[in-house]
C-alpha atoms as a PDB file:
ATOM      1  CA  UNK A   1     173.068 222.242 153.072  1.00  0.00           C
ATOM      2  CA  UNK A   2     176.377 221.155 151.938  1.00  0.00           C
ATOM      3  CA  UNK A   3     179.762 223.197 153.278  1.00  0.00           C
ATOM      4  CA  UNK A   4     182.175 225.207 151.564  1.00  0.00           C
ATOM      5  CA  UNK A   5     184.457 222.267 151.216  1.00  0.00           C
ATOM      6  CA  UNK A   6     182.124 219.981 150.415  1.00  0.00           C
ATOM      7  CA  UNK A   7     181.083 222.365 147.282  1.00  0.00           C
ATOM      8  CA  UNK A   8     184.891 221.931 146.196  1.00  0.00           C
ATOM      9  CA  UNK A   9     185.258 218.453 146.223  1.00  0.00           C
ATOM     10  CA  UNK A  10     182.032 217.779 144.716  1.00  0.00           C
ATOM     11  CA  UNK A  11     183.885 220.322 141.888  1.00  0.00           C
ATOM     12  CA  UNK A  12     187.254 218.686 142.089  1.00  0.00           C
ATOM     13  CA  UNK A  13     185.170 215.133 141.827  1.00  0.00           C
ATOM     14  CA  UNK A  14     182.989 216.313 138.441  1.00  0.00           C
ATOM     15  CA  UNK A  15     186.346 217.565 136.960  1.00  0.00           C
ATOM     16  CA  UNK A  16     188.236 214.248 137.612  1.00  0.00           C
ATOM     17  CA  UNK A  17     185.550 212.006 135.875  1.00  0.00           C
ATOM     18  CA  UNK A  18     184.929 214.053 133.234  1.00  0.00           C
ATOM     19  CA  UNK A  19     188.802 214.890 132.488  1.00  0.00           C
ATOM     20  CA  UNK A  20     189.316 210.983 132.737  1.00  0.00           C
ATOM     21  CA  UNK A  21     186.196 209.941 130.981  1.00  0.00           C
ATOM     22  CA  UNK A  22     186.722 212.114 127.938  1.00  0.00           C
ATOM     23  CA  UNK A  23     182.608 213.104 128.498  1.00  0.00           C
ATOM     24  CA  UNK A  24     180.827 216.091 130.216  1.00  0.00           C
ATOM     25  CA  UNK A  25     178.394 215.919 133.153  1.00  0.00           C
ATOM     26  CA  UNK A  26     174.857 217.522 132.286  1.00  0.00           C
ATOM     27  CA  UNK A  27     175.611 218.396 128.942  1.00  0.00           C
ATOM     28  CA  UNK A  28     172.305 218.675 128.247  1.00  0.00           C
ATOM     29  CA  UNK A  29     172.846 219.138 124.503  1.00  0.00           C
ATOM     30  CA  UNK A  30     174.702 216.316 124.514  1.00  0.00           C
ATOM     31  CA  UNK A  31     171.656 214.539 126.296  1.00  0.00           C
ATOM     32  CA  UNK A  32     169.059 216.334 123.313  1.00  0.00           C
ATOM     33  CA  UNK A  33     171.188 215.213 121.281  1.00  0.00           C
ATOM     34  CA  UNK A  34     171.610 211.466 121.875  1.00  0.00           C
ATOM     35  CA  UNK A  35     167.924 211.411 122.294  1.00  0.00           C
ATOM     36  CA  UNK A  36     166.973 212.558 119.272  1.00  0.00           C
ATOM     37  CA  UNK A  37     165.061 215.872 120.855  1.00  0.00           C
ATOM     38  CA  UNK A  38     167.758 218.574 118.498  1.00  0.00           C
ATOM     39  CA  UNK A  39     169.372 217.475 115.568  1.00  0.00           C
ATOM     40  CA  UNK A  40     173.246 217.627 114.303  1.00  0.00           C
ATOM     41  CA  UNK A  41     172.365 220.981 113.127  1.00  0.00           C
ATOM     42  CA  UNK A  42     171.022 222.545 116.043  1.00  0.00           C
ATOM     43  CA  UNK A  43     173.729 220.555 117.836  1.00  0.00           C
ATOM     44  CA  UNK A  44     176.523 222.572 115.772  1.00  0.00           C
ATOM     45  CA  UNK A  45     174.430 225.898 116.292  1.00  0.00           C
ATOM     46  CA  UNK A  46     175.051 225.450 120.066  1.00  0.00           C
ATOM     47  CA  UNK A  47     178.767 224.479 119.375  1.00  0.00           C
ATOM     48  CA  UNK A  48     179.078 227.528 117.381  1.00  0.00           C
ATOM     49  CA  UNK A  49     177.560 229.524 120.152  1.00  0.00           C
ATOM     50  CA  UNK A  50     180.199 228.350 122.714  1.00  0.00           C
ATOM     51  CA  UNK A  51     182.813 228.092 120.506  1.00  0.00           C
ATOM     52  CA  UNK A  52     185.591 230.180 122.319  1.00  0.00           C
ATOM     53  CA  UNK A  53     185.291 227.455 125.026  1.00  0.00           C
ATOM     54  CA  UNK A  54     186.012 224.113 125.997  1.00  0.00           C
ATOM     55  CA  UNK A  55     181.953 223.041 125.978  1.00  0.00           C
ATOM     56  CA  UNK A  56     181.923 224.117 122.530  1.00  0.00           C
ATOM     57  CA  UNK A  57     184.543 222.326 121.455  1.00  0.00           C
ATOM     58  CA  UNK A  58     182.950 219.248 123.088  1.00  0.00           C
ATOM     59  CA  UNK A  59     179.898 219.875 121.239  1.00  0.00           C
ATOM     60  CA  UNK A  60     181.531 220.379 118.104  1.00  0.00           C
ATOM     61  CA  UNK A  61     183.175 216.956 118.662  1.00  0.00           C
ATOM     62  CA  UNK A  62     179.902 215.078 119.517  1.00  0.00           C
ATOM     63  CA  UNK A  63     178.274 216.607 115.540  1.00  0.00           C
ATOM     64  CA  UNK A  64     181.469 215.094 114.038  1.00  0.00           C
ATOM     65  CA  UNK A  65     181.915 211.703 115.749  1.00  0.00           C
ATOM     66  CA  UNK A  66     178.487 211.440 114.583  1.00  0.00           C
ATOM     67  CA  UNK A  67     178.911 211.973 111.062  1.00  0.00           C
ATOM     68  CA  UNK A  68     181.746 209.315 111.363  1.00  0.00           C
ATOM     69  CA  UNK A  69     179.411 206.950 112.657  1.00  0.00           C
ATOM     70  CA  UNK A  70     177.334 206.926 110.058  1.00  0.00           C
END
């Protein structure tokens, strides 16, 4: 069992790479997603969903970057 302070830095540690990365850890849209399991649609449904917050906007970013890449 981890401690209390251990808990935080693990925290502090997932918001470091993910601030300097640009990319969120377990997005597991994201992960449905890249794998082909959901579609852009679905994709925006969940970005819609979570929209007043900074995963949505992530997911809303992921649907468009995609229709870029086309």
């Amino acid at each position: 069992a981890g401690t209390h302070d251990s808990f935080l830095e693990a925290g502090e540690f997932v918001a470091t790479v993910e601030k300097r990365a640009g990319l969120m850890i377990g997005c597991v849209e994201e992960i449905a997603y890249r794998n082909g399991w959901i579609d852009r649609e679905r994709l925006l449904h969940f970005a819609k969903r979570y929209s007043k917050t900074d995963y949505g906007k992530y997911l809303k970013t992921l649907a468009e970057e995609s229709v870029h890449a086309l």
